[in-house]
C-alpha atoms as a PDB file:
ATOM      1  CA  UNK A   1      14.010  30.853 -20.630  1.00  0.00           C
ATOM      2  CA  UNK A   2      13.790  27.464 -22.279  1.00  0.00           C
ATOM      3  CA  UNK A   3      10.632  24.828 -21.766  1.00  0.00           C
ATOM      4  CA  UNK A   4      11.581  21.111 -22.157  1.00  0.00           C
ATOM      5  CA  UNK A   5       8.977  18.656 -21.523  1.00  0.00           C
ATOM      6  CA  UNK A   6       8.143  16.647 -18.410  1.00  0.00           C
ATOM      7  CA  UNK A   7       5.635  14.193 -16.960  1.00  0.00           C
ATOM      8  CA  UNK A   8       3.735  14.696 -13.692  1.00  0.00           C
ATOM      9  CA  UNK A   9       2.276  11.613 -11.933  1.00  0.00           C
ATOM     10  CA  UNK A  10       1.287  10.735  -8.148  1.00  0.00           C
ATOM     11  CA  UNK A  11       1.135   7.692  -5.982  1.00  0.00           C
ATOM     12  CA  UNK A  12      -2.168   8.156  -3.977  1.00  0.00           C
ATOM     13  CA  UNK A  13      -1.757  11.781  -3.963  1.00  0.00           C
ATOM     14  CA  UNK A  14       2.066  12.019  -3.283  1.00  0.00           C
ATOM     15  CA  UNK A  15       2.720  13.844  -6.294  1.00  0.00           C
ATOM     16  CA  UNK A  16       6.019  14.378  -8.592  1.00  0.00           C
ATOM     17  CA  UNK A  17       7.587  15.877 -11.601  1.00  0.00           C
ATOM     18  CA  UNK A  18       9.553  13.009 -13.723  1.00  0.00           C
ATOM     19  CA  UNK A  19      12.216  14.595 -16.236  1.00  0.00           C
ATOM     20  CA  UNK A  20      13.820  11.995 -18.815  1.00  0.00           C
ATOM     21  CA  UNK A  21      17.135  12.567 -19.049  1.00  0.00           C
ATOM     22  CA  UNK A  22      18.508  10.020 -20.777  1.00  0.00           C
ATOM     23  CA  UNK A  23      18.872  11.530 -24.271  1.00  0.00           C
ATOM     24  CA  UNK A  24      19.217  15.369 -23.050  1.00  0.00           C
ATOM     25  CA  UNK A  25      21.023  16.186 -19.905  1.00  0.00           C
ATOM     26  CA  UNK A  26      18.913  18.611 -18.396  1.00  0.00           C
ATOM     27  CA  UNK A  27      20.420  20.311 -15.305  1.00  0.00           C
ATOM     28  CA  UNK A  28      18.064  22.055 -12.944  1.00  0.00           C
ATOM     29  CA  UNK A  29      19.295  24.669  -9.945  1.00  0.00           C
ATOM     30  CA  UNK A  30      18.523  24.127  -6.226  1.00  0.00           C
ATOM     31  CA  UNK A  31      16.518  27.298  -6.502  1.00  0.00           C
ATOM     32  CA  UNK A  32      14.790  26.312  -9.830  1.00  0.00           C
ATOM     33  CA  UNK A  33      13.841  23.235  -7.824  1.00  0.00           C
ATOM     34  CA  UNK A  34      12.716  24.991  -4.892  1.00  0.00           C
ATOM     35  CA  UNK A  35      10.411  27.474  -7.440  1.00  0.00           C
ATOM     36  CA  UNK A  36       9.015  24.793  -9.350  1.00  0.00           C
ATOM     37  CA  UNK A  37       8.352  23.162  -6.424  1.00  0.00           C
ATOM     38  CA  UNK A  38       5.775  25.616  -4.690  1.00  0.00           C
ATOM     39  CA  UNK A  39       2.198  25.195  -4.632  1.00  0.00           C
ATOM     40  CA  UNK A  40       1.725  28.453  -6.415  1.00  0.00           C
ATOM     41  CA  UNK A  41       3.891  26.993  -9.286  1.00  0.00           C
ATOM     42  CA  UNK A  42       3.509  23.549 -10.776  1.00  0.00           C
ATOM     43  CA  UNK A  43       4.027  21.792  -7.140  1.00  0.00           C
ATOM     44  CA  UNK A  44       5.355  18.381  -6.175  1.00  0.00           C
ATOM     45  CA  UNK A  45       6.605  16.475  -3.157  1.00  0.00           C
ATOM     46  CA  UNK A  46       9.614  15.221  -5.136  1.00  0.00           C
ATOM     47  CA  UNK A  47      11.123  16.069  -8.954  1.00  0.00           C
ATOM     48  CA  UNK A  48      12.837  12.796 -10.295  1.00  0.00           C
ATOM     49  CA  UNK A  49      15.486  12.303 -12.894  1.00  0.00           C
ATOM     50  CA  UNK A  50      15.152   9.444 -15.059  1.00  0.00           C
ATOM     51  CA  UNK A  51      19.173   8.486 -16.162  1.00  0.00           C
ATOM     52  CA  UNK A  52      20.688   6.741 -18.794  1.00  0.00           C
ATOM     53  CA  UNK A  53      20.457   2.833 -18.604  1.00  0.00           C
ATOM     54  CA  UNK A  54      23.500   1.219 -17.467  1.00  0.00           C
ATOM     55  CA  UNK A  55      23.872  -2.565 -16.691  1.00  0.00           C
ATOM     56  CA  UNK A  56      19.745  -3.355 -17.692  1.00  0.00           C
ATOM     57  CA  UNK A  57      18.864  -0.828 -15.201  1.00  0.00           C
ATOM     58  CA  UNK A  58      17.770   2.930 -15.272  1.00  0.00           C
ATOM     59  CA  UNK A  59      19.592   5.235 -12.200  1.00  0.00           C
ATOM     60  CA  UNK A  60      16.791   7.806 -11.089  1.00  0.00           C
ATOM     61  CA  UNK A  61      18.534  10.851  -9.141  1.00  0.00           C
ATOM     62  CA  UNK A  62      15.907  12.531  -6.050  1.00  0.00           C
ATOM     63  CA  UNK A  63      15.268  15.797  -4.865  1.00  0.00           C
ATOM     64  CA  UNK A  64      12.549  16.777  -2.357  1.00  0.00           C
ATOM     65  CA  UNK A  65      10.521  20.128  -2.909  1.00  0.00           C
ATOM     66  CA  UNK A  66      13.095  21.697  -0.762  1.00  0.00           C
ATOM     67  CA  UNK A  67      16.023  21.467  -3.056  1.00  0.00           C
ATOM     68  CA  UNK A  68      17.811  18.766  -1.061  1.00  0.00           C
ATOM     69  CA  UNK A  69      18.846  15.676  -3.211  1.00  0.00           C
ATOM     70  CA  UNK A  70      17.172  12.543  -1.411  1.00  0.00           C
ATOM     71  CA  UNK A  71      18.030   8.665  -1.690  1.00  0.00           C
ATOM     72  CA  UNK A  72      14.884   7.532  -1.868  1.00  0.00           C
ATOM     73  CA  UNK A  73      11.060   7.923  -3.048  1.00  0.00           C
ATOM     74  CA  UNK A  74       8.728   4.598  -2.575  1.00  0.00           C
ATOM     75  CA  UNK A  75       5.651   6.367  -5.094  1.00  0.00           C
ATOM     76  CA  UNK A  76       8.052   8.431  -6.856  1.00  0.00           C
ATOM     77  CA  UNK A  77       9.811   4.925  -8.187  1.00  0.00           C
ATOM     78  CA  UNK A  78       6.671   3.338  -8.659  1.00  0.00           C
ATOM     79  CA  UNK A  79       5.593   5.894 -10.766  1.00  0.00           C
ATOM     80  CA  UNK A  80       8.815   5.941 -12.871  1.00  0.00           C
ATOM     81  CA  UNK A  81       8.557   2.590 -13.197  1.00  0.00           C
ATOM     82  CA  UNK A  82       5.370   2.705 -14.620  1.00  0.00           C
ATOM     83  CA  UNK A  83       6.299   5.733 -17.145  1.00  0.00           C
ATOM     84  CA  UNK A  84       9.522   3.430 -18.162  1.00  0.00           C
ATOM     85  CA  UNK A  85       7.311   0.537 -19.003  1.00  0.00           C
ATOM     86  CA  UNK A  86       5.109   2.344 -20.861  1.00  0.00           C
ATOM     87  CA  UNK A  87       7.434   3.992 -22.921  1.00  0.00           C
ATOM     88  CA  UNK A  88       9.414   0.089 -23.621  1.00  0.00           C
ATOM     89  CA  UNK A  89       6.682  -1.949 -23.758  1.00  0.00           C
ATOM     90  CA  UNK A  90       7.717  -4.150 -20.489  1.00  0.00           C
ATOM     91  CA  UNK A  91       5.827  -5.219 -17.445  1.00  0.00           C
ATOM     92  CA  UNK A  92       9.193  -5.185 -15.858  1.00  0.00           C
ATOM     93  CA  UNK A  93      11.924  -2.382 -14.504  1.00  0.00           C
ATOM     94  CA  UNK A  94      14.977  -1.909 -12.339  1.00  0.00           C
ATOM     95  CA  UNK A  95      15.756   0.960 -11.106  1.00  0.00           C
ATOM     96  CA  UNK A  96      19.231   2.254  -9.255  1.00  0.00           C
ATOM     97  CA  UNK A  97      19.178   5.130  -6.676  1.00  0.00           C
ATOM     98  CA  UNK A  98      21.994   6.066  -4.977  1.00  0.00           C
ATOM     99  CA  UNK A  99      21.947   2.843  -2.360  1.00  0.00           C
ATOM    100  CA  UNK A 100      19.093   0.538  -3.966  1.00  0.00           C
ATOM    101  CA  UNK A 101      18.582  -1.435  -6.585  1.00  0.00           C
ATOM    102  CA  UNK A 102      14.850  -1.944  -6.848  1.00  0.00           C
ATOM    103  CA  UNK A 103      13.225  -4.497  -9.151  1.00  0.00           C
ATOM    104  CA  UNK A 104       9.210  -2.797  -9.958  1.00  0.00           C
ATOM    105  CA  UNK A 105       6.646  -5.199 -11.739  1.00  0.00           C
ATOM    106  CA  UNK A 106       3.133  -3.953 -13.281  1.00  0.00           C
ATOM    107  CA  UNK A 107       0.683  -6.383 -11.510  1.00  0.00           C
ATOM    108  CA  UNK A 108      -2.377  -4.596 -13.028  1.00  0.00           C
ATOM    109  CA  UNK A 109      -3.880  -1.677 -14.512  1.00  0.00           C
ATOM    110  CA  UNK A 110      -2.036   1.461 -13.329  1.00  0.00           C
ATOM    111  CA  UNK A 111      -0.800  -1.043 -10.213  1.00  0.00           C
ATOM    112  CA  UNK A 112       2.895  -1.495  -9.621  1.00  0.00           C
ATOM    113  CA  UNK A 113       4.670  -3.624  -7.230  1.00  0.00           C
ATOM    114  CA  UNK A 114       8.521  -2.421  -5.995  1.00  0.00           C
ATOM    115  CA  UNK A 115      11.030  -4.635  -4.233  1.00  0.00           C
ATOM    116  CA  UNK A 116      12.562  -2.188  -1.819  1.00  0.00           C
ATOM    117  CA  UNK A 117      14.914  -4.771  -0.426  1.00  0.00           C
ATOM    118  CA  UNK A 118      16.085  -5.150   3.336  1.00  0.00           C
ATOM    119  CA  UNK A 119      15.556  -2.608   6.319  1.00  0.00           C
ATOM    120  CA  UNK A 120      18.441  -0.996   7.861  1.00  0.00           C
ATOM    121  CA  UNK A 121      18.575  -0.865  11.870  1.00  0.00           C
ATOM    122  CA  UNK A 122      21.656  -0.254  13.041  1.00  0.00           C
ATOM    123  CA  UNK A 123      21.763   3.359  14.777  1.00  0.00           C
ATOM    124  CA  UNK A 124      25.021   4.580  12.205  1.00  0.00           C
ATOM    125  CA  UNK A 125      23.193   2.857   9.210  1.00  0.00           C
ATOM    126  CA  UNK A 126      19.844   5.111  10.379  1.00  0.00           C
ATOM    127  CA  UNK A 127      21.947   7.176  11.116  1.00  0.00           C
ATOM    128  CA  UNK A 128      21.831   8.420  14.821  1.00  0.00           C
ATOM    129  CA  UNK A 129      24.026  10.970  16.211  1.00  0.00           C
ATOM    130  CA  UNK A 130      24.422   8.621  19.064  1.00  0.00           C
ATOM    131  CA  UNK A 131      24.339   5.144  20.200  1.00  0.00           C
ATOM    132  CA  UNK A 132      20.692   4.906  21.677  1.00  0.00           C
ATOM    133  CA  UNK A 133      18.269   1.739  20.876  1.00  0.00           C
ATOM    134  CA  UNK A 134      16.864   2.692  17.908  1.00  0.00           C
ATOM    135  CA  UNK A 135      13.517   0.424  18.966  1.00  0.00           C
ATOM    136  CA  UNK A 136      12.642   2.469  21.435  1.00  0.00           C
ATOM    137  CA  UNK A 137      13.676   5.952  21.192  1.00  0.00           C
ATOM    138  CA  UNK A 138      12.156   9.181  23.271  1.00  0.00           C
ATOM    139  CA  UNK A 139      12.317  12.666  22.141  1.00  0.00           C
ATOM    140  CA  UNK A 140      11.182  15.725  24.127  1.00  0.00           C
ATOM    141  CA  UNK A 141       9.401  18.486  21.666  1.00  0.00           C
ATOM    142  CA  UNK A 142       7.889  21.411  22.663  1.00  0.00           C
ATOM    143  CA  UNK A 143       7.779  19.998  26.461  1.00  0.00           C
ATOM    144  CA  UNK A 144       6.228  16.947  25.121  1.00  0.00           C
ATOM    145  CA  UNK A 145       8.020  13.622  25.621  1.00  0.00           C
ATOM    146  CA  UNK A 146       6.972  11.087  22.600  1.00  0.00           C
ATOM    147  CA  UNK A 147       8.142   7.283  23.370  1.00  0.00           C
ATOM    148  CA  UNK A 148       8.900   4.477  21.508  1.00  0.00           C
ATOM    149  CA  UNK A 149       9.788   6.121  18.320  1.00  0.00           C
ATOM    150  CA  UNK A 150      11.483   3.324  15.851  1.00  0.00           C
ATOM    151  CA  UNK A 151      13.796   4.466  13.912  1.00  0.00           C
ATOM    152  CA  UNK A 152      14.989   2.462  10.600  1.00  0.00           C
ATOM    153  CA  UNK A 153      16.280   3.010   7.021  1.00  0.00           C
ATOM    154  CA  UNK A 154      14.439   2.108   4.337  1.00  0.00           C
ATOM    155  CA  UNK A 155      15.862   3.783   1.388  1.00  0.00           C
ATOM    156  CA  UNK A 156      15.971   7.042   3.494  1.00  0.00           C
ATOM    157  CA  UNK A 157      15.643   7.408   7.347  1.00  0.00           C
ATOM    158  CA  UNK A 158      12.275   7.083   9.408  1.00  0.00           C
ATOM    159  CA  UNK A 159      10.756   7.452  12.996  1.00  0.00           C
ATOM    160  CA  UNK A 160       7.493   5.574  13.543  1.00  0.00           C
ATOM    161  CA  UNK A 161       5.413   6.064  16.502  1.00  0.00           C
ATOM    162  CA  UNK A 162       2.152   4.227  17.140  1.00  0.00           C
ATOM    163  CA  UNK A 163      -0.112   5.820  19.241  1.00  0.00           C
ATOM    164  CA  UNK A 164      -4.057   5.999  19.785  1.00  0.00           C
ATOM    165  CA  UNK A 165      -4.963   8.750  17.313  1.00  0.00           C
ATOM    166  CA  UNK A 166      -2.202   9.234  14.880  1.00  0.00           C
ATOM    167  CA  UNK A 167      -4.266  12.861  13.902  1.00  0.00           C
ATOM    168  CA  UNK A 168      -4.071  14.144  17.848  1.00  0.00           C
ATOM    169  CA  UNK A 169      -0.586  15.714  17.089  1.00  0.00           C
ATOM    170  CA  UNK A 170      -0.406  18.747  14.755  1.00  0.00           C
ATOM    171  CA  UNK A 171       2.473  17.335  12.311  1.00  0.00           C
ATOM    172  CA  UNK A 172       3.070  20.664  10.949  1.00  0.00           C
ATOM    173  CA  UNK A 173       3.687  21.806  14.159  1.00  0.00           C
ATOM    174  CA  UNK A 174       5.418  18.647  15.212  1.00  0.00           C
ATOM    175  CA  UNK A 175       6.475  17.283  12.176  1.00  0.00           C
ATOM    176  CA  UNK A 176       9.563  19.862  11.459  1.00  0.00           C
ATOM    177  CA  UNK A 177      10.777  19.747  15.156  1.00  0.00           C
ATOM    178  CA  UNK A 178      11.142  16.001  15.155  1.00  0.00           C
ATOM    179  CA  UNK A 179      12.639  15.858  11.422  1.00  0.00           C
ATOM    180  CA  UNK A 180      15.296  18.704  12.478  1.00  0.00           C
ATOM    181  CA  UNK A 181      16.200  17.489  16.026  1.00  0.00           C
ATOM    182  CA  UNK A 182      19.777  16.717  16.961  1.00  0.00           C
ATOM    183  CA  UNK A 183      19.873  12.807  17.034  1.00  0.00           C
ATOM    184  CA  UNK A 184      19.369  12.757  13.192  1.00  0.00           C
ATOM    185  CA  UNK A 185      21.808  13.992  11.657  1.00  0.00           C
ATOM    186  CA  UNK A 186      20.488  13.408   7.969  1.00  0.00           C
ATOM    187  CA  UNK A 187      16.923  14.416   9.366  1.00  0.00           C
ATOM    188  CA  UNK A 188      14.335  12.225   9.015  1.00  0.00           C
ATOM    189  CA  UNK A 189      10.947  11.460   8.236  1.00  0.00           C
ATOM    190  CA  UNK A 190       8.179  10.973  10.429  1.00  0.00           C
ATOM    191  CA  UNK A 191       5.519   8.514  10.962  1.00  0.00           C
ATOM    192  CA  UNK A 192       2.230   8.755  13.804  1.00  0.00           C
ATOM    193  CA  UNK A 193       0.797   5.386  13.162  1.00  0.00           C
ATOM    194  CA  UNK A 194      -2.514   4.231  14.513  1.00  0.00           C
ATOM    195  CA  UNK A 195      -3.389   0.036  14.641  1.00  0.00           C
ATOM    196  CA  UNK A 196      -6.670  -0.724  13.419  1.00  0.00           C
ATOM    197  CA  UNK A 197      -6.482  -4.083  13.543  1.00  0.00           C
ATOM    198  CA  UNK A 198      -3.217  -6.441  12.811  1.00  0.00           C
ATOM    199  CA  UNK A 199      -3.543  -6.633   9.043  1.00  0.00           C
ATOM    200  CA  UNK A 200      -4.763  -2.324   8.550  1.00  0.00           C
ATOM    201  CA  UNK A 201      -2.416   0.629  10.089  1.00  0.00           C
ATOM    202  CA  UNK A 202      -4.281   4.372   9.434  1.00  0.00           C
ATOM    203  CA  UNK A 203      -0.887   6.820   9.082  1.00  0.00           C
ATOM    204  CA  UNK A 204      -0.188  10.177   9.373  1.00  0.00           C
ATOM    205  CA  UNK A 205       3.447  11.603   7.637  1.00  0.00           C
ATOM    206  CA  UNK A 206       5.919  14.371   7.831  1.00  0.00           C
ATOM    207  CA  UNK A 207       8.207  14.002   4.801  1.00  0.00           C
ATOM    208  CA  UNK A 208      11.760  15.648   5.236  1.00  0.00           C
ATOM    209  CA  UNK A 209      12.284  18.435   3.297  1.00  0.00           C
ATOM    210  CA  UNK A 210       8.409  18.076   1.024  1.00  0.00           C
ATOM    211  CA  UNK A 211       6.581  18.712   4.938  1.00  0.00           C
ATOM    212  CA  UNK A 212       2.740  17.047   5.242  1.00  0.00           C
ATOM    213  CA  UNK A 213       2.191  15.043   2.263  1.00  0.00           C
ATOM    214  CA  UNK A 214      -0.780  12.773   1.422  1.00  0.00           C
ATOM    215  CA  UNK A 215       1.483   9.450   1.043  1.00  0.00           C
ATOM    216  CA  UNK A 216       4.630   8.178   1.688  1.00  0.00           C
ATOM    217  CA  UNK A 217       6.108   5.004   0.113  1.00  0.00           C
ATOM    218  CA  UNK A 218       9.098   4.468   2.209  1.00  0.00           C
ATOM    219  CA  UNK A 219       7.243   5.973   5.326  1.00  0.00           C
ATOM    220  CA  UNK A 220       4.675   2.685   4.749  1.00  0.00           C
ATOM    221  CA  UNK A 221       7.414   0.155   4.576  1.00  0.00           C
ATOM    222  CA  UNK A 222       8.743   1.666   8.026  1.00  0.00           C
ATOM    223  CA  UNK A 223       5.875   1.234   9.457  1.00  0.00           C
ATOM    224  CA  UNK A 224       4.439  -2.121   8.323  1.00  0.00           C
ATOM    225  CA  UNK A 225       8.635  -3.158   9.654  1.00  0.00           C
ATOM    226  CA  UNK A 226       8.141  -1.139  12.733  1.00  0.00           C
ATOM    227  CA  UNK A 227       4.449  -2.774  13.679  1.00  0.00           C
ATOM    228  CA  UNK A 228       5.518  -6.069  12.222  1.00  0.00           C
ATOM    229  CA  UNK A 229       8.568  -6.179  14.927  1.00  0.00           C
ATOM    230  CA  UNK A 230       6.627  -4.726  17.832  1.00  0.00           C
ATOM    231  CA  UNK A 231       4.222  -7.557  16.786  1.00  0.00           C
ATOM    232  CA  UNK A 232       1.694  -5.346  16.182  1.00  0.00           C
ATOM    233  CA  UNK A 233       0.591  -6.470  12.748  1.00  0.00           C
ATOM    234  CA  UNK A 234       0.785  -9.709  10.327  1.00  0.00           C
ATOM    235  CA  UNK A 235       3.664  -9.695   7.887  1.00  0.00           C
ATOM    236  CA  UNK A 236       1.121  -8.333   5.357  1.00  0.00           C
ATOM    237  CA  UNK A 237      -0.698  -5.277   6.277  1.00  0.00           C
ATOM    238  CA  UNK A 238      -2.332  -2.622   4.618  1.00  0.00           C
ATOM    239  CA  UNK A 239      -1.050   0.978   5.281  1.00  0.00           C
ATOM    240  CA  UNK A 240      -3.834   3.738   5.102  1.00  0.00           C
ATOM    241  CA  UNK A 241      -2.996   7.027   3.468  1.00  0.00           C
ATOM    242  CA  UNK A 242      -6.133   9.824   3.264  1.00  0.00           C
ATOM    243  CA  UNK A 243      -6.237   8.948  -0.774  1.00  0.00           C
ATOM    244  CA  UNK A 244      -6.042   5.216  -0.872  1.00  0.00           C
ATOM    245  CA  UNK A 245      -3.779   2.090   0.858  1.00  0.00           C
ATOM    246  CA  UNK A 246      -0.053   0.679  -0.251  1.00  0.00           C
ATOM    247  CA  UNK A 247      -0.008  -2.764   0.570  1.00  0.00           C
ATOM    248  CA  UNK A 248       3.007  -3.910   2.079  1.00  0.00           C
ATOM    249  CA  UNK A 249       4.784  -7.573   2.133  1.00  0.00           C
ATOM    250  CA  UNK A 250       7.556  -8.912   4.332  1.00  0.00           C
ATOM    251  CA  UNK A 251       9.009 -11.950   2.986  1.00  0.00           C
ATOM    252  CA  UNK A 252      11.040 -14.452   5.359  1.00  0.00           C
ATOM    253  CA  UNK A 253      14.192 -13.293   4.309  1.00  0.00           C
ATOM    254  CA  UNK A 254      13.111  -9.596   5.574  1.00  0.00           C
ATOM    255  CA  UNK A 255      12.602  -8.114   2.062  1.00  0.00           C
ATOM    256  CA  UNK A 256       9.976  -5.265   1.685  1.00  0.00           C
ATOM    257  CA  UNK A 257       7.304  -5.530  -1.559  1.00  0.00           C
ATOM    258  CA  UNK A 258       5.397  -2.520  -1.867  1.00  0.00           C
ATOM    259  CA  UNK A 259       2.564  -2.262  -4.132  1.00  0.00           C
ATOM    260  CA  UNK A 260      -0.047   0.322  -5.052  1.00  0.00           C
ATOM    261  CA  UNK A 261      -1.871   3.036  -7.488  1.00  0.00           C
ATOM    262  CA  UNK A 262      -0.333   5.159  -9.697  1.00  0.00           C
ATOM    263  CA  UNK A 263      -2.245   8.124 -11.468  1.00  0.00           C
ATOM    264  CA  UNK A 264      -2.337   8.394 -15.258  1.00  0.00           C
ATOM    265  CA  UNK A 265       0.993   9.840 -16.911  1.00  0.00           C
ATOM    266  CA  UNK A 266       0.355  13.707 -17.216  1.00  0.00           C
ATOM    267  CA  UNK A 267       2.688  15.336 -20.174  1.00  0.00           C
ATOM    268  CA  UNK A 268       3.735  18.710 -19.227  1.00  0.00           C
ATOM    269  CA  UNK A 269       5.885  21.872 -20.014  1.00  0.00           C
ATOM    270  CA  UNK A 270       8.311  22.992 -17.797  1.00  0.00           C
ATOM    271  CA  UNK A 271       9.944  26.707 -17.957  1.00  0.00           C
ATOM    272  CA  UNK A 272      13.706  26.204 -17.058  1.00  0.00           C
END
C-alpha cells in the first residue's frame, strides 16, 4: 500500500481532499474513493484532482464521497484555487471542469471570489426527463406534494424550494428521495430555502451523492438565481450555511460571482 501526499481544506465546513496531479498521475478506484471517503476514514464531501495546466488554466476532475465523478464543486474550486495560488505566488486562477471555465480571485485573507458563469434553465440543459416548467415544478414524496421546486444548472443540477422553515423537512429523509426521483435523470441536488429578508436566504442542502453537508457552493448560486427570479431577493444576497455565509453576485449580463471562506491548507497522507 503506497501513501502519496494530499491537502485537505473546507469551504465553511464543506470539506475535501485536493490531490495534485500534475507532476504524478495518481489514479484512485471508485471503491478507494468511496473508503476514503467515510467518516470513519479521513472523510470529505468531495476528493478533487488538480490537472496539468493547459492553455493558462488548471483542469480539476470531481468526485463526490460516493464514487460518482461530478461536474462541479462551488467550495471545492474555491479552495483549489486558493491552494494553486499559494503554491504560484498569484492572486489569480482559472480553473477548467468538465463544462466551466471559472476565473477565482483572492480578495482577502483566506477569501476567494469564483466566476461561475451563466445559469442553465432549459429542462434538457437541467436535465429533466420531461418537458415540465422547470420554474415551478411539484414532486410527490412520501405522500407529500412539495411545489414550486426550481430547477437550474449551475455547474451541476439543482432544485430550490423556498418555504417557511427550510429545517421542518427531515433532508435525510427527504433529501435522497427527491435527488433519486424519476424526472432527474442525472439526480440532483437539493435546496429548502428560507427568506429572511431580500438581501439574507438561511439554507438547508442535500448534496447528490456526499448526502447532508454543511455548505454547498453551487447549491448557493441556485438559490440566490432561484430567489432573485421569483423576485424574492436583491441581485446580491447573502446565503446562510450553519458555519458561515457565501455571498453571491448577479451581474446584468446573468453571470454568478461567488465569494467566501476557505480554511487553512491542511497537508496530509493518504494510504492508496
Amino acid at each position: 500500500m503506497a501513501t502519496i501526499n494530499a491537502y485537505k481544506m473546507d469551504g465553511l465546513g464543506n470539506d475535501f481532499i485536493i490531490i495534485d496531479r500534475r507532476s504524478n498521475p495518481i489514479n484512485l478506484t471508485k471503491d478507494k474513493i468511496i473508503e476514503l471517503g467515510k467518516r470513519s476514514n479521513i472523510g470529505f464531501d468531495q476528493i478533487i484532482f488538480i490537472e496539468k495546466e493547459k492553455e493558462n488554466s488548471f483542469p480539476i476532475t470531481i468526485f463526490n464521497s460516493d464514487g460518482g465523478e461530478v461536474n462541479a464543486c462551488g467550495n471545492g474550486s474555491r479552495c483549489v484555487a486558493y491552494l494553486l495560488s499559494k503554491n504560484l505566488n498569484v492572486n489569480q486562477i482559472k480553473l477548467k471542469t468538465s463544462n466551466r471555465s471559472l476565473n477565482a480571485k483572492i480578495v482577502g485573507n483566506l477569501m476567494v471570489e469564483l466566476d461561475m458563469g451563466k445559469p442553465l434553465f432549459n429542462f434538457e440543459d437541467i436535465p429533466l426527463s420531461k418537458t415540465v416548467n422547470p420554474a415551478n415544478v411539484s414532486l410527490n414524496v412520501k405522500g407529500e406534494k412539495f411545489t414550486g421546486g426550481f430547477c437550474l444548472n449551475v455547474g451541476n443540477p439543482h432544485i430550490v424550494f423556498f418555504v417557511d422553515d427550510c429545517f421542518k423537512h427531515d433532508l435525510k429523509e427527504i433529501g435522497p428521495l427527491i435527488e433519486n426521483h424519476e424526472l432527474f435523470p442525472e439526480k440532483i441536488n437539493v435546496t429548502f430555502a428560507q427568506i429572511l429578508d431580500e438581501r439574507n436566504i438561511l439554507v438547508n442542502v442535500w448534496e447528490r451523492g456526499a448526502g447532508l453537508t454543511k455548505a454547498c457552493g453551487t447549491a448557493a448560486c441556485a438559490t440566490a438565481v432561484a430567489g432573485k427570479n421569483n423576485k424574492l431577493v436583491k441581485n446580491k444576497v447573502a446565503i446562510k450555511f450553519k458555519e458561515g455565509i457565501l455571498n453571491i453576485v448577479l451581474d446584468e449580463k446573468n453571470n454568478i460571482f461567488m465569494s467566501g471562506p476557505v480554511s487553512k491548507i491542511k497537508n496530509i497522507k493518504v494510504e492508496i
